[in-house]
Protein backbone atom coordinates (compact mmCIF):
# COMPACT_ATOMS: atom_id res chain seq x y z
CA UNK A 1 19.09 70.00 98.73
CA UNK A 2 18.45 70.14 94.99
CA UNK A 3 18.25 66.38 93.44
CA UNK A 4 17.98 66.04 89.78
CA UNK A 5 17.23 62.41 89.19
CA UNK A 6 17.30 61.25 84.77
CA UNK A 7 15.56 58.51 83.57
CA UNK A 8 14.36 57.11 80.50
CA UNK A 9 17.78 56.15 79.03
CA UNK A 10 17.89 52.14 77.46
CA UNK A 11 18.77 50.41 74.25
CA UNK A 12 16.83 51.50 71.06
CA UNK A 13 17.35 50.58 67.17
CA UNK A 14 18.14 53.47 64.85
CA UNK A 15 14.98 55.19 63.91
CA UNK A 16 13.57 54.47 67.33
CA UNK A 17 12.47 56.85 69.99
CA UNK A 18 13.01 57.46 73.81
CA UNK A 19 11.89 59.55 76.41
CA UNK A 20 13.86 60.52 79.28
CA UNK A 21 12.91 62.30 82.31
CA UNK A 22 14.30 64.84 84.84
CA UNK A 23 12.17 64.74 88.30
CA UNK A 24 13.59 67.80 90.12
CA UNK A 25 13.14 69.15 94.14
CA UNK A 26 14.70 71.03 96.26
CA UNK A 27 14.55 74.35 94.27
CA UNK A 28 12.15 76.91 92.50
CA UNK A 29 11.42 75.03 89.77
CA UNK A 30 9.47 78.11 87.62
CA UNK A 31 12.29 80.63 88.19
CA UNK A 32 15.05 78.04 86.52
CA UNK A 33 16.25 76.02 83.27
CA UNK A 34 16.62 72.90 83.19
CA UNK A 35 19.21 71.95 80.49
CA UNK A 36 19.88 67.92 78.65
CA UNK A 37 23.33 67.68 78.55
CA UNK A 38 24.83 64.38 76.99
CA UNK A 39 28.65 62.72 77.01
CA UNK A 40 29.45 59.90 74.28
CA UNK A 41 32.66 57.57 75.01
CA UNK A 42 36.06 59.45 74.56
CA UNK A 43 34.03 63.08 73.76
CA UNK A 44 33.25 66.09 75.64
CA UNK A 45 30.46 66.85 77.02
CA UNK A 46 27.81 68.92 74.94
CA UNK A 47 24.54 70.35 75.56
CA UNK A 48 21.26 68.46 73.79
CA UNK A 49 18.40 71.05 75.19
CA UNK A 50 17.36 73.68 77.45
CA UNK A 51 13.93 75.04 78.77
CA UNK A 52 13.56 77.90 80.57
CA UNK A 53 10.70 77.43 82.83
CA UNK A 54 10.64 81.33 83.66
CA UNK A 55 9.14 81.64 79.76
CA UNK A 56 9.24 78.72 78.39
CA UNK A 57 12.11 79.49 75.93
CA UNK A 58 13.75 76.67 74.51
CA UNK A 59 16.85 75.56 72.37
CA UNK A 60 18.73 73.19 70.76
CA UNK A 61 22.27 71.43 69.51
CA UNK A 62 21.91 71.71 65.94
CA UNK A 63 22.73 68.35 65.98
CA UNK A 64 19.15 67.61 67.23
CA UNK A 65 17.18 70.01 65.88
CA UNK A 66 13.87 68.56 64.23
CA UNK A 67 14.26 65.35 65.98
CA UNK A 68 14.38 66.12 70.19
CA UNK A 69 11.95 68.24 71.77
CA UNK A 70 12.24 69.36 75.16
CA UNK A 71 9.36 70.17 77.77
CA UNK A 72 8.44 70.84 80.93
CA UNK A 73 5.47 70.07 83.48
CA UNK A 74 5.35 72.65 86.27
CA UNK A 75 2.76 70.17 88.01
CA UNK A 76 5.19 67.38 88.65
CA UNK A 77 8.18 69.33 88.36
CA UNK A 78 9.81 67.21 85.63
CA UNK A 79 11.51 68.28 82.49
CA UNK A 80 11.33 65.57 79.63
CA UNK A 81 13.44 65.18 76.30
CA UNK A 82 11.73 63.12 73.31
CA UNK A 83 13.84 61.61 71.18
CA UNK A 84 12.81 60.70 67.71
CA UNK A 85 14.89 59.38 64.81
CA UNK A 86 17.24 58.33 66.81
CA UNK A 87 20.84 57.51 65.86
CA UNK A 88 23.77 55.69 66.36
CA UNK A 89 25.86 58.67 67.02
CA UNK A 90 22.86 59.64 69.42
CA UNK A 91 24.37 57.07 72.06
CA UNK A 92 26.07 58.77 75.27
CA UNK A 93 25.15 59.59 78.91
CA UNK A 94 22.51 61.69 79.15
CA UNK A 95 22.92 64.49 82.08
CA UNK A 96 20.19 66.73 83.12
CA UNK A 97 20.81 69.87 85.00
CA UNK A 98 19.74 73.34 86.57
CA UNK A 99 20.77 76.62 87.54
CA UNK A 100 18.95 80.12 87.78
CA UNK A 101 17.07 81.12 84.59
CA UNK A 102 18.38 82.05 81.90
CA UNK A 103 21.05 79.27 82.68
CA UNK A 104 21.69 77.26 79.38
CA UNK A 105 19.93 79.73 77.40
CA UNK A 106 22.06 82.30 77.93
CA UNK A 107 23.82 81.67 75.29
CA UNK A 108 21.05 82.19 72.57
CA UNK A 109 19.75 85.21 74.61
CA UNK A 110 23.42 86.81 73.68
CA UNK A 111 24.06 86.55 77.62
CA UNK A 112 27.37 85.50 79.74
CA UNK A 113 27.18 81.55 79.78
CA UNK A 114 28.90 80.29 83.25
CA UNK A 115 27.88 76.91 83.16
CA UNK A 116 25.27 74.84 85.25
CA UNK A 117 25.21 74.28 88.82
CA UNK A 118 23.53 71.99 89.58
CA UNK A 119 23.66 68.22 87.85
CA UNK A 120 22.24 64.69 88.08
CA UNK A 121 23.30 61.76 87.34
CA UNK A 122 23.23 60.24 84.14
CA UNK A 123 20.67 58.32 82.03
CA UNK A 124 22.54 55.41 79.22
CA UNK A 125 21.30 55.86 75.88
CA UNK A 126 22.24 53.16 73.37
CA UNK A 127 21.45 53.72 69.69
CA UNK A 128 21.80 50.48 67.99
CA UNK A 129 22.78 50.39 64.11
């Protein structure tokens, strides 16, 4: 069974940083991406981040850019996202998830984007003001 278990998720101050973790099994972790995914109170979902751990492609929400980074370690099959700078409007559920490369980068490869199938359960981030 794939499991996608976040972590990392807590109560920081504005300008403060976090790092959250996706531990992954259950599938070929090299031949997908792994995408951050996040839901604030009363908003849609939107994606944060996605690695592709075929190449090692990444992107970003604009909303992020400069700020998160995204990586992965192949050895311990874990995708993290550091979070610097953080802000208020930062604060949501973070979601990690997976699906066949390209997956989330799609997208930005100029690809059909059909979603992610695979998801975890969230991680609380709380950006304090």
């Amino acid at each position: 069974d794939v499991q996608l278990q976040a972590s990392g998720g807590g109560l920081v101050q504005a300008g403060g940083s976090l790092r959250l973790s996706c531990a992954a099994a259950g599938f070929p972790f090299d031949d997908y991406a792994i995408g951050w995914f996040r839901q604030a109170p009363g908003k849609e979902r939107e994606a944060v981040s996605c690695i592709n751990n075929d190449d090692g492609r990444t992107d970003y929400a604009d909303s992020v850019k400069g700020r998160f980074t995204i990586s992965s370690d192949r050895a311990k099959n874990t995708v993290y996202l550091q979070m610097n700078s953080l802000k208020p409007e930062d604060t949501a559920v973070y979601y990690c998830a997976a699906d066949w490369a390209p997956g989330c980068l799609a997208q930005a490869m100029g690809l059909p984007y059909y979603g992610m199938n695979y998801w975890g359960k969230g991680t609380l981030v709380t950006v304090s003001s």
